[in-house]
N, C-alpha and C. Protein backbone atom coordinates (compact mmCIF):
# COMPACT_ATOMS: atom_id res chain seq x y z
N UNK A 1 -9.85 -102.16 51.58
CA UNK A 1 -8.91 -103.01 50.90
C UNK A 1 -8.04 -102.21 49.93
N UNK A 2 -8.88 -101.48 48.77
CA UNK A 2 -7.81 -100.14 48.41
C UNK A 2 -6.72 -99.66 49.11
N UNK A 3 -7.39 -99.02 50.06
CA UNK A 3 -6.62 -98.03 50.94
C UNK A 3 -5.29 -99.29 51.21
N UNK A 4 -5.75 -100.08 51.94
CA UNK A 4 -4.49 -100.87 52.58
C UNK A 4 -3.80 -101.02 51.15
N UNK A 5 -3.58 -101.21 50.22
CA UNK A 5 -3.11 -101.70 48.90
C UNK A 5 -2.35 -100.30 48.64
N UNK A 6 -2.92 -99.14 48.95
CA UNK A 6 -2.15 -97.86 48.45
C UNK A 6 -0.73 -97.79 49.94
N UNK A 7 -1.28 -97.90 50.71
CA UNK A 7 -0.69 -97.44 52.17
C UNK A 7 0.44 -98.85 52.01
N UNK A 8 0.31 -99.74 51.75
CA UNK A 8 1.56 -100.69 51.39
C UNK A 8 2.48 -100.43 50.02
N UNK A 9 1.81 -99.89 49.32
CA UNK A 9 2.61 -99.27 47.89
C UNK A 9 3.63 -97.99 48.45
N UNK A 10 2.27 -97.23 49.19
CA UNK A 10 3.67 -96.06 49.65
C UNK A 10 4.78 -96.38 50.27
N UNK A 11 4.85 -97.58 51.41
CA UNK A 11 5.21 -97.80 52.02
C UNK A 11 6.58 -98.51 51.21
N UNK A 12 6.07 -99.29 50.76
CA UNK A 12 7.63 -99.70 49.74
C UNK A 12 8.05 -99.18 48.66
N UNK A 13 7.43 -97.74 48.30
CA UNK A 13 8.33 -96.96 47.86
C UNK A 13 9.13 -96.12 48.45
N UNK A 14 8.90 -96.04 49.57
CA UNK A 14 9.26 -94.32 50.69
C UNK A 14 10.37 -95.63 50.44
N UNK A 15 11.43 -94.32 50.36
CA UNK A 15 13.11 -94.60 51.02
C UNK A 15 13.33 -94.74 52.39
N UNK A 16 13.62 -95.94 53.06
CA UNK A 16 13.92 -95.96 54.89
C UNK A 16 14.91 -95.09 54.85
N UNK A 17 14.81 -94.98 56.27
CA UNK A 17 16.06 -93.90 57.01
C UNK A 17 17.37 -94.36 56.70
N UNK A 18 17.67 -95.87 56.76
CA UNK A 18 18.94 -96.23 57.44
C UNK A 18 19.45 -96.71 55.52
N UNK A 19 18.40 -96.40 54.70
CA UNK A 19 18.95 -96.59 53.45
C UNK A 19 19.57 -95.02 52.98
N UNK A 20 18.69 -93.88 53.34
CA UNK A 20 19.11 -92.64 53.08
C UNK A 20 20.88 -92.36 53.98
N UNK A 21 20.70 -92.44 55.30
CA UNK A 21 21.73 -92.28 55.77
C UNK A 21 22.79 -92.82 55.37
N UNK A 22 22.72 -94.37 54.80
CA UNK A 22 24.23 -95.28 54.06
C UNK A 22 24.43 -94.18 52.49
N UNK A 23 23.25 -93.97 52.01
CA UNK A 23 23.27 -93.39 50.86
C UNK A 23 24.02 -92.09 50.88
N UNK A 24 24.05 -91.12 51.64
CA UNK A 24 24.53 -89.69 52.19
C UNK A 24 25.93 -89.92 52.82
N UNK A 25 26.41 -91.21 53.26
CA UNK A 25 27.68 -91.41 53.32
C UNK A 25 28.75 -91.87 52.43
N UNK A 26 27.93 -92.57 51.38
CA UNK A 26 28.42 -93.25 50.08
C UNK A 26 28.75 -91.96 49.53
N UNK A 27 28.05 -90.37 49.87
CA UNK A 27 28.35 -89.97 48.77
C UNK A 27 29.00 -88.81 49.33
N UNK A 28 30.09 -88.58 50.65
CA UNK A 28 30.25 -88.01 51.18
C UNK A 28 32.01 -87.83 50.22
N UNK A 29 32.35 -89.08 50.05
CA UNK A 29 33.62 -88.82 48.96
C UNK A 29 33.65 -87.31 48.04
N UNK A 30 32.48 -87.46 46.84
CA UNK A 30 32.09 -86.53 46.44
C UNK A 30 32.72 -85.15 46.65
N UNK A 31 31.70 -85.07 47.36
CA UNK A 31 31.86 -82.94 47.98
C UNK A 31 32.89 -82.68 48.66
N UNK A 32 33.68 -84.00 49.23
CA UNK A 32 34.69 -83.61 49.85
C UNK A 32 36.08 -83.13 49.07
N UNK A 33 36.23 -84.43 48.35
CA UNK A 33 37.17 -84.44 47.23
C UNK A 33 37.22 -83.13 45.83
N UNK A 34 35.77 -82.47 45.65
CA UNK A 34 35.50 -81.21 44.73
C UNK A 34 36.04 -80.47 45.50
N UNK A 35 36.03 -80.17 47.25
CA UNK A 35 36.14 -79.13 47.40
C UNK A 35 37.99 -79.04 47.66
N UNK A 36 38.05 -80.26 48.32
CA UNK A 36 39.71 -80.48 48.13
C UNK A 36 40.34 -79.97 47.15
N UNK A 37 40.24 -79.94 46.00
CA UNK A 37 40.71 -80.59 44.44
C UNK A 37 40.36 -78.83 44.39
N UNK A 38 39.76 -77.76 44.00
CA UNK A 38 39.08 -76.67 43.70
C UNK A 38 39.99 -75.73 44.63
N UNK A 39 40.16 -76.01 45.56
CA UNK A 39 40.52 -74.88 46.56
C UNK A 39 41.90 -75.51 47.76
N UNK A 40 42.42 -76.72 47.28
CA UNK A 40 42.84 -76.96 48.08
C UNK A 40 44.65 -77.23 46.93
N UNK A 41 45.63 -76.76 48.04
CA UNK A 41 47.05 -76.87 47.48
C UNK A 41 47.00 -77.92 46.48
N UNK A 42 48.33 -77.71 45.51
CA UNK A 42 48.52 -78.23 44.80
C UNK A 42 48.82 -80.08 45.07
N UNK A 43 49.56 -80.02 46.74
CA UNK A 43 49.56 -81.18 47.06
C UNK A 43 48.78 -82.08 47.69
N UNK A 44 47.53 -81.28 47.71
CA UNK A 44 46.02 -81.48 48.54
C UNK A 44 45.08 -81.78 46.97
N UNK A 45 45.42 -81.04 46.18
CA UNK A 45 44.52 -81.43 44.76
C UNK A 45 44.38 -82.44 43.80
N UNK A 46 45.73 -82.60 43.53
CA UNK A 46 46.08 -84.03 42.63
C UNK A 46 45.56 -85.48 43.50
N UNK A 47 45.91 -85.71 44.69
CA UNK A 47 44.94 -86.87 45.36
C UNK A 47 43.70 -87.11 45.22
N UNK A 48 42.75 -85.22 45.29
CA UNK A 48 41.66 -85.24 45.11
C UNK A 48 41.09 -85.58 43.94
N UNK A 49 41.91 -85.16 43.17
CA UNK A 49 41.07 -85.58 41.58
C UNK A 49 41.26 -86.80 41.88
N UNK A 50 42.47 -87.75 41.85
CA UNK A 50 42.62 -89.48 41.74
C UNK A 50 41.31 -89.74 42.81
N UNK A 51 40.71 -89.08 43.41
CA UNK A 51 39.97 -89.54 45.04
C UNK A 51 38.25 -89.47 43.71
N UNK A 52 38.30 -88.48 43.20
CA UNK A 52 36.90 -88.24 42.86
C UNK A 52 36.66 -89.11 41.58
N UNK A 53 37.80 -89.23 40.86
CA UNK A 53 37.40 -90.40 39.62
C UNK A 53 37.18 -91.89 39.90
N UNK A 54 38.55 -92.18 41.01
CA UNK A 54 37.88 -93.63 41.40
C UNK A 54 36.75 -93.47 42.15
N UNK A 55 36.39 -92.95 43.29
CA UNK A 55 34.93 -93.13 43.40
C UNK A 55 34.03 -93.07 42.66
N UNK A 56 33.94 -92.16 41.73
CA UNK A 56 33.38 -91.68 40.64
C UNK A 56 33.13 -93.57 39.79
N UNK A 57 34.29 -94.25 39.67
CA UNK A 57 33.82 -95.23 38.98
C UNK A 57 33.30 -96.68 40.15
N UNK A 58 33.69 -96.66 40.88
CA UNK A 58 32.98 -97.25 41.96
C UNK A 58 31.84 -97.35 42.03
N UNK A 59 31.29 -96.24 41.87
CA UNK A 59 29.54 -95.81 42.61
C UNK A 59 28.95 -96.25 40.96
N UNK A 60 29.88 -95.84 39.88
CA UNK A 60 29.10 -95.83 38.86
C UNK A 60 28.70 -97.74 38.48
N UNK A 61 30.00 -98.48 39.66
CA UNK A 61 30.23 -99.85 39.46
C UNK A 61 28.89 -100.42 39.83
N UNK A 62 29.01 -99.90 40.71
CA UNK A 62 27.85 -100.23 41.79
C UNK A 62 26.38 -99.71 41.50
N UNK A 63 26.26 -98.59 40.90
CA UNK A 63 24.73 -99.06 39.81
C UNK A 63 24.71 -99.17 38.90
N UNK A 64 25.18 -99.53 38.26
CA UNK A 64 25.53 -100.91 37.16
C UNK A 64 25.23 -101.97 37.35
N UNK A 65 25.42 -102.29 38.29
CA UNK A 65 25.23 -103.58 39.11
C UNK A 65 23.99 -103.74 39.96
N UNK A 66 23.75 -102.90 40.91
CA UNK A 66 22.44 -102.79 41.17
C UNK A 66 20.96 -102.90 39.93
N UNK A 67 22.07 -102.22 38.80
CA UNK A 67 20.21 -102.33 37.70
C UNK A 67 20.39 -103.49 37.18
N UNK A 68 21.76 -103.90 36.99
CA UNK A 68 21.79 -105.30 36.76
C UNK A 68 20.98 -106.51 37.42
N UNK A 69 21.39 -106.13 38.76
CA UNK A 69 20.77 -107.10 39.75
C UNK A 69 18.84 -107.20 39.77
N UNK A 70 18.46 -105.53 39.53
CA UNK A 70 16.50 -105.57 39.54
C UNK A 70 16.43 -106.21 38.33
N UNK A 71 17.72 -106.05 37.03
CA UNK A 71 16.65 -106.63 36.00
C UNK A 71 17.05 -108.46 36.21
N UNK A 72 17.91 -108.69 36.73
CA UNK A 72 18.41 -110.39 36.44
C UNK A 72 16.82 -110.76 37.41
N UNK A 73 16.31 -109.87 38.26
CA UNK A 73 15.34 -110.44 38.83
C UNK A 73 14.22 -111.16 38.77
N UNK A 74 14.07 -110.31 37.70
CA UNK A 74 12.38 -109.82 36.84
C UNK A 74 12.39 -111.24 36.06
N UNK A 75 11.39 -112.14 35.84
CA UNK A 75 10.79 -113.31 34.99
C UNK A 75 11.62 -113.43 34.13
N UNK A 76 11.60 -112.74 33.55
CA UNK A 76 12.51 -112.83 31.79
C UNK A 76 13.92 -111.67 31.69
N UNK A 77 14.64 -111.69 31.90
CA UNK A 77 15.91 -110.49 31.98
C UNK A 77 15.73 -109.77 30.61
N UNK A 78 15.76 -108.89 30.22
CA UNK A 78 16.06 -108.54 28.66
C UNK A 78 17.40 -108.19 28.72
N UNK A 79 18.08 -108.86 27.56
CA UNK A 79 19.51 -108.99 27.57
C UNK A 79 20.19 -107.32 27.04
N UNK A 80 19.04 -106.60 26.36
CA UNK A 80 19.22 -105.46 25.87
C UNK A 80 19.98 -104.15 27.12
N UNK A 81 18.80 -104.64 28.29
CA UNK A 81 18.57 -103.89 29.47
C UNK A 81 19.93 -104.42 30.14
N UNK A 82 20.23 -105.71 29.89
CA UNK A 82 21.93 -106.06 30.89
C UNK A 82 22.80 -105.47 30.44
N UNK A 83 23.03 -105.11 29.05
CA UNK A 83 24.15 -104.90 27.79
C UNK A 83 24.08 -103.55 28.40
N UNK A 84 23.04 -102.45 28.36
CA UNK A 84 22.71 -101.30 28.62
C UNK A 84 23.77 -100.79 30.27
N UNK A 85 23.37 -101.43 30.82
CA UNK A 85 23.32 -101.56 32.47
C UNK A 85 25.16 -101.50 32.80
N UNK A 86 25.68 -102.30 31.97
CA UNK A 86 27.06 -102.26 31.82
C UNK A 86 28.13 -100.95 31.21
N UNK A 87 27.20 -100.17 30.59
CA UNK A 87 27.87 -99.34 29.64
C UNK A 87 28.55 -98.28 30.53
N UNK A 88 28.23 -97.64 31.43
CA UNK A 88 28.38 -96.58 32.32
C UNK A 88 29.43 -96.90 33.61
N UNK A 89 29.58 -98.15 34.00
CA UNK A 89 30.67 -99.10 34.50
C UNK A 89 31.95 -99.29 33.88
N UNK A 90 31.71 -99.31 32.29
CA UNK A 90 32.63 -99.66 31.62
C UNK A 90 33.57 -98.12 30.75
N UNK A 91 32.52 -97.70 31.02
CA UNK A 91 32.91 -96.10 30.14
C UNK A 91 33.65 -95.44 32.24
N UNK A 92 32.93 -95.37 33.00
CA UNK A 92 34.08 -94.88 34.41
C UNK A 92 34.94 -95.23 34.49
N UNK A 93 35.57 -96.34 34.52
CA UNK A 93 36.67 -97.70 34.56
C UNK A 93 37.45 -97.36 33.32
N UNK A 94 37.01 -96.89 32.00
CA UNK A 94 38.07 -96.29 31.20
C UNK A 94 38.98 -94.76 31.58
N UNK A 95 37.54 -93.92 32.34
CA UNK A 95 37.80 -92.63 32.59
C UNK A 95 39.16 -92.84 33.94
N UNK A 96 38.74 -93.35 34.52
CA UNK A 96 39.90 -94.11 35.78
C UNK A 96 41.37 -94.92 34.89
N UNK A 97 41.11 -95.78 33.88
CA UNK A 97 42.29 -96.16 33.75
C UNK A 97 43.56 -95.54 32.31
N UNK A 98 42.40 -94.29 31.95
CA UNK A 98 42.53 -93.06 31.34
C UNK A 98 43.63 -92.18 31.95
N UNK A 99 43.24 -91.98 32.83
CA UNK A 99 43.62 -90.65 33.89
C UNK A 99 45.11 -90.60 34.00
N UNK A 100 45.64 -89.19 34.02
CA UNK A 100 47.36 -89.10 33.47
C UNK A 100 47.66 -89.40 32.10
N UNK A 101 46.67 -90.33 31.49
CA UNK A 101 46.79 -90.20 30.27
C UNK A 101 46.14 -89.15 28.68
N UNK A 102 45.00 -88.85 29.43
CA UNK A 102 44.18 -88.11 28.84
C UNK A 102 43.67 -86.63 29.80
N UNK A 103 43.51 -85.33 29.15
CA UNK A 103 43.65 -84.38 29.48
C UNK A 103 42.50 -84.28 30.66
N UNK A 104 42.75 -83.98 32.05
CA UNK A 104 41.76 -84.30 33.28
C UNK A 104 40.30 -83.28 32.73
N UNK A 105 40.16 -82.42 32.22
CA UNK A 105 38.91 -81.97 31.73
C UNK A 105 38.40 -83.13 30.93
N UNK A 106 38.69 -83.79 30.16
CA UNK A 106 38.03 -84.77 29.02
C UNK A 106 37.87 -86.34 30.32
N UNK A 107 38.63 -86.49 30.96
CA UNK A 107 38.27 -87.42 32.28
C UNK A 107 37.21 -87.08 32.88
N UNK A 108 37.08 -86.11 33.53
CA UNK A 108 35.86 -85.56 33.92
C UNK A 108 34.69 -85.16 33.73
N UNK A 109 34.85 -84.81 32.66
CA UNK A 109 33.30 -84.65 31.45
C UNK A 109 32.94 -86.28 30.91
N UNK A 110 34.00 -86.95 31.18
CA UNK A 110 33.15 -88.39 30.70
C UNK A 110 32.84 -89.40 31.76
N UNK A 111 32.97 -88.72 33.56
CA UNK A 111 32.66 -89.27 34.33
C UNK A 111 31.00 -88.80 34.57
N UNK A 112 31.09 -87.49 34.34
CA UNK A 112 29.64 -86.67 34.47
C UNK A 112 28.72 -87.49 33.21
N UNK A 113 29.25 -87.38 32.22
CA UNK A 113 27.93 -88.22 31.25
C UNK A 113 28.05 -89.53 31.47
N UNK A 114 28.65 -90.64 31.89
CA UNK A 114 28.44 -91.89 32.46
C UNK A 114 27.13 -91.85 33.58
N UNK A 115 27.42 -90.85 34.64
CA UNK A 115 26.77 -90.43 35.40
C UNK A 115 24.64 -90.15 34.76
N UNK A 116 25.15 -89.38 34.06
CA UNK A 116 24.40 -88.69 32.97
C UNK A 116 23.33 -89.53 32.29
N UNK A 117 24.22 -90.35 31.92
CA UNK A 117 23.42 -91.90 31.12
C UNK A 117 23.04 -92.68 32.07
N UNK A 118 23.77 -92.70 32.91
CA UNK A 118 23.29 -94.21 34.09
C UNK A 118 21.63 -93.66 34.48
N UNK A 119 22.09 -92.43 34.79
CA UNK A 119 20.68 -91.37 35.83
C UNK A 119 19.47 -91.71 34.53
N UNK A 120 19.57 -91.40 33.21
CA UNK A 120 18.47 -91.54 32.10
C UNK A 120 18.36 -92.83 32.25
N UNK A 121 18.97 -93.82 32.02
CA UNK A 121 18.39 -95.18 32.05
C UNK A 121 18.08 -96.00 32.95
N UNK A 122 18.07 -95.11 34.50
CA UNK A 122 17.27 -96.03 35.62
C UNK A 122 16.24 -95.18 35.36
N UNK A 123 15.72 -93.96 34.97
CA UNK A 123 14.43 -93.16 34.92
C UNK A 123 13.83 -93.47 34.01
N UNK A 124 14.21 -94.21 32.81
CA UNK A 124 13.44 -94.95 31.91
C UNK A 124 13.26 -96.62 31.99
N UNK A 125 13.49 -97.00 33.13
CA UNK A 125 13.49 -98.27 33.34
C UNK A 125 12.45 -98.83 33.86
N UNK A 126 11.53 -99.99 33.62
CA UNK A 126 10.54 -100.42 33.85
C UNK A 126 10.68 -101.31 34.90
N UNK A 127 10.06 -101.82 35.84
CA UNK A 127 9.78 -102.74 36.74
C UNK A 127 10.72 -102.43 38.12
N UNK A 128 10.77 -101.37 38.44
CA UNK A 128 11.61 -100.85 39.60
C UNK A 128 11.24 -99.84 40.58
N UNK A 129 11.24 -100.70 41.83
CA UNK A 129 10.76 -99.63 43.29
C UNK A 129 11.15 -98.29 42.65
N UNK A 130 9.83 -97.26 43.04
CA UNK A 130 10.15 -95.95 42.51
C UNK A 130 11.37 -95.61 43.54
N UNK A 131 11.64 -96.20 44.90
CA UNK A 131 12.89 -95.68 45.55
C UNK A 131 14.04 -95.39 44.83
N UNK A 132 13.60 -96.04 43.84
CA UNK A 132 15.56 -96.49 43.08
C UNK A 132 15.93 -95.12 42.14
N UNK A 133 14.99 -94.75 41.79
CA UNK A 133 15.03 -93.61 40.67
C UNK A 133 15.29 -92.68 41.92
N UNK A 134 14.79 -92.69 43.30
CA UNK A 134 14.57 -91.05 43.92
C UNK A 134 16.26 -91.03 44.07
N UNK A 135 16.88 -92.68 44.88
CA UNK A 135 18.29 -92.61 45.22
C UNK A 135 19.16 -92.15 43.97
N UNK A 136 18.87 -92.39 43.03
CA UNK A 136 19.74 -92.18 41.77
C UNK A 136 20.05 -91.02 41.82
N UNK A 137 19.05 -89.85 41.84
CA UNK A 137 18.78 -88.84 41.47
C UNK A 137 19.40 -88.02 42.38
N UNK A 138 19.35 -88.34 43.79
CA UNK A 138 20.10 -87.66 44.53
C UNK A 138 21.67 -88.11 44.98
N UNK A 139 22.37 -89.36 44.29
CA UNK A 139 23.89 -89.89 44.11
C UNK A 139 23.83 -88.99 42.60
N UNK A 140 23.67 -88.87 41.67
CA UNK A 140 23.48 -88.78 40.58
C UNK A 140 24.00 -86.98 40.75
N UNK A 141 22.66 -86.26 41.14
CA UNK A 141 23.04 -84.91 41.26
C UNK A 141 24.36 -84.30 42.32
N UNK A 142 24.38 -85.23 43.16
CA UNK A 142 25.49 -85.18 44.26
C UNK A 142 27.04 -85.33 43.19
N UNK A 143 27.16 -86.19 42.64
CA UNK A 143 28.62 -86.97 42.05
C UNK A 143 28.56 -85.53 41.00
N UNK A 144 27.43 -85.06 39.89
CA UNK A 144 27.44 -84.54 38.97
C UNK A 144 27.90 -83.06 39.40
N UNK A 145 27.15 -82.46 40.60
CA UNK A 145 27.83 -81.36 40.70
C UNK A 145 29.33 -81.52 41.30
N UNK A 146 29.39 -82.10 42.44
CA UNK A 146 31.23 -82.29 42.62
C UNK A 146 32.04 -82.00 41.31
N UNK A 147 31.66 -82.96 40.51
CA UNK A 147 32.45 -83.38 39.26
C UNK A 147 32.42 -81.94 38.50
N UNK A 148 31.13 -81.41 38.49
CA UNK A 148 31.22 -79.65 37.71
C UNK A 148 32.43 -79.37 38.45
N UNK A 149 32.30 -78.88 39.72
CA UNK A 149 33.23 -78.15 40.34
C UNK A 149 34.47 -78.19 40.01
N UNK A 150 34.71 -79.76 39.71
CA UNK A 150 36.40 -80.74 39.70
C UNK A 150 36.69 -79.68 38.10
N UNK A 151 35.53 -79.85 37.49
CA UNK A 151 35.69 -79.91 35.84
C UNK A 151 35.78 -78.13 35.31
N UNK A 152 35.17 -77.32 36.22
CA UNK A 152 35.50 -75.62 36.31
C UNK A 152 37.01 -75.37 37.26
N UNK A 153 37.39 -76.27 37.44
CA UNK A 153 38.88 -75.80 38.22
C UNK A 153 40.00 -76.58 37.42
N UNK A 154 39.58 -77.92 36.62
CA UNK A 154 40.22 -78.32 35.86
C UNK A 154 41.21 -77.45 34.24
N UNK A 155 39.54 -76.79 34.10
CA UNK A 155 39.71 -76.24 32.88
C UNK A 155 40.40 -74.76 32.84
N UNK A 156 40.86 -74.26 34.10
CA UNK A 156 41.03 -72.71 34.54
C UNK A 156 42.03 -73.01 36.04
N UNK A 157 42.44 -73.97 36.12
CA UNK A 157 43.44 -73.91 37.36
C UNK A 157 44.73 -74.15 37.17
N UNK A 158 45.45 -73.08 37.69
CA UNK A 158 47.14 -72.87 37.18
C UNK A 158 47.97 -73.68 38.01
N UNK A 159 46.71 -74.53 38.54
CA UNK A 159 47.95 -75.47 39.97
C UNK A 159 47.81 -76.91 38.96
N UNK A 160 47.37 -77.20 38.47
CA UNK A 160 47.25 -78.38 37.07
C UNK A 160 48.50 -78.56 36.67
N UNK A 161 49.29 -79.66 37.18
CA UNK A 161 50.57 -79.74 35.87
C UNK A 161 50.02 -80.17 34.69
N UNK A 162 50.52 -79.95 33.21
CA UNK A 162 49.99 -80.74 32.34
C UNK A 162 50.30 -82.38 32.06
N UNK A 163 49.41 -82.67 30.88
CA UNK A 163 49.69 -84.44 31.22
C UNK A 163 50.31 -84.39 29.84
N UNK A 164 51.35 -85.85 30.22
CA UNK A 164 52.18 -85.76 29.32
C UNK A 164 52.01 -87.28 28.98
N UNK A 165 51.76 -87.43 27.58
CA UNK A 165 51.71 -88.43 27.40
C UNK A 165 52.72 -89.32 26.75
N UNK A 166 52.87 -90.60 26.29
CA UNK A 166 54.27 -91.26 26.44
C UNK A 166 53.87 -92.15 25.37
C-alpha cells in the first residue's frame, strides 16, 4: 500500500512528454531571438529585441497566471500569494511598454529579474506539483540566459541606435 502511494506520487510529479515537448517549444522564441539580436544585422536585430521582450512578457503573463490559477485552487487562496503572483506580469508588461523609451540594457535587466522573482516565488511556494518548480526552472533558465546574451550585446553593440526620448 506504501509502495503504490509512492509510485502514484512519482507518477504525478514526473513531467509527461507531451507537457515537456509544448514546454521546449514555448521556449523556442527565446534562443532564437538572442541569437538573432547578438549576431544578427542591424535589420535582423531590432525585431529581435521587440521579439524577445514581448515574449519575454507573455511567458512571464502566463506564469503569473498559472500560480495564480494553483493558488485560486487550494481551499482558502491567500490573497498575499495572488498580490505576489501578479507582480512579475506587471513589472514585464512595463519592461514591454517601456521599450524605445528606456535605455534597452535597463529593459532587459528588468525582464531577467521579473524572471528572477517569478523563478524564487514558485520555489518557495507551498501546495504545488513538484512538476511546476522543475518547468519553471527550465523556462526560467532558458528566457534568463537568452536575455544575458540580448543584455551583453545590448551593453557593447555598435549596431544599437540610441533611444531617444521625447
Amino acid at each position: 500500500m506504501v509502495r503504490d502511494n509512492a509510485k502514484a506520487k512519482a507518477a504525478y510529479e514526473a513531467v509527461p512528454g507531451p507537457l515537456w515537448v509544448i514546454a521546449f517549444v514555448a521556449l523556442a522564441p527565446f534562443p532564437t531571438a538572442a541569437l538573432a539580436y547578438g549576431w544578427g544585422s542591424h535589420e535582423i536585430a531590432q525585431p529581435a529585441l521587440s521579439v524577445i521582450i514581448n515574449w519575454s512578457a507573455v511567458v512571464l503573463a502566463f506564469l503569473g497566471g498559472a500560480r495564480w490559477g494553483l493558488e485560486t485552487a487550494t481551499g482558502h487562496p491567500r490573497w498575499t500569494r495572488l498580490v505576489i503572483s501578479i507582480i512579475s506580469p506587471v513589472v514585464a508588461w512595463s519592461m514591454l511598454l517601456a521599450h524605445h523609451r528606456i535605455a534597452d540594457p535597463w529593459i532587459i535587466g528588468g525582464c531577467i529579474a521579473a524572471f528572477i522573482f517569478q523563478w524564487l516565488f514558485d520555489h518557495n511556494a507551498p501546495d504545488v506539483p513538484a512538476r511546476y518548480p522543475k518547468l519553471s526552472t527550465v523556462l526560467t533558465g532558458s528566457a534568463c540566459v537568452s536575455l544575458a546574451i540580448c543584455l551583453d550585446q545590448a551593453m557593447r553593440a555598435s549596431h544599437m541606435m540610441p533611444v531617444v526620448v521625447q
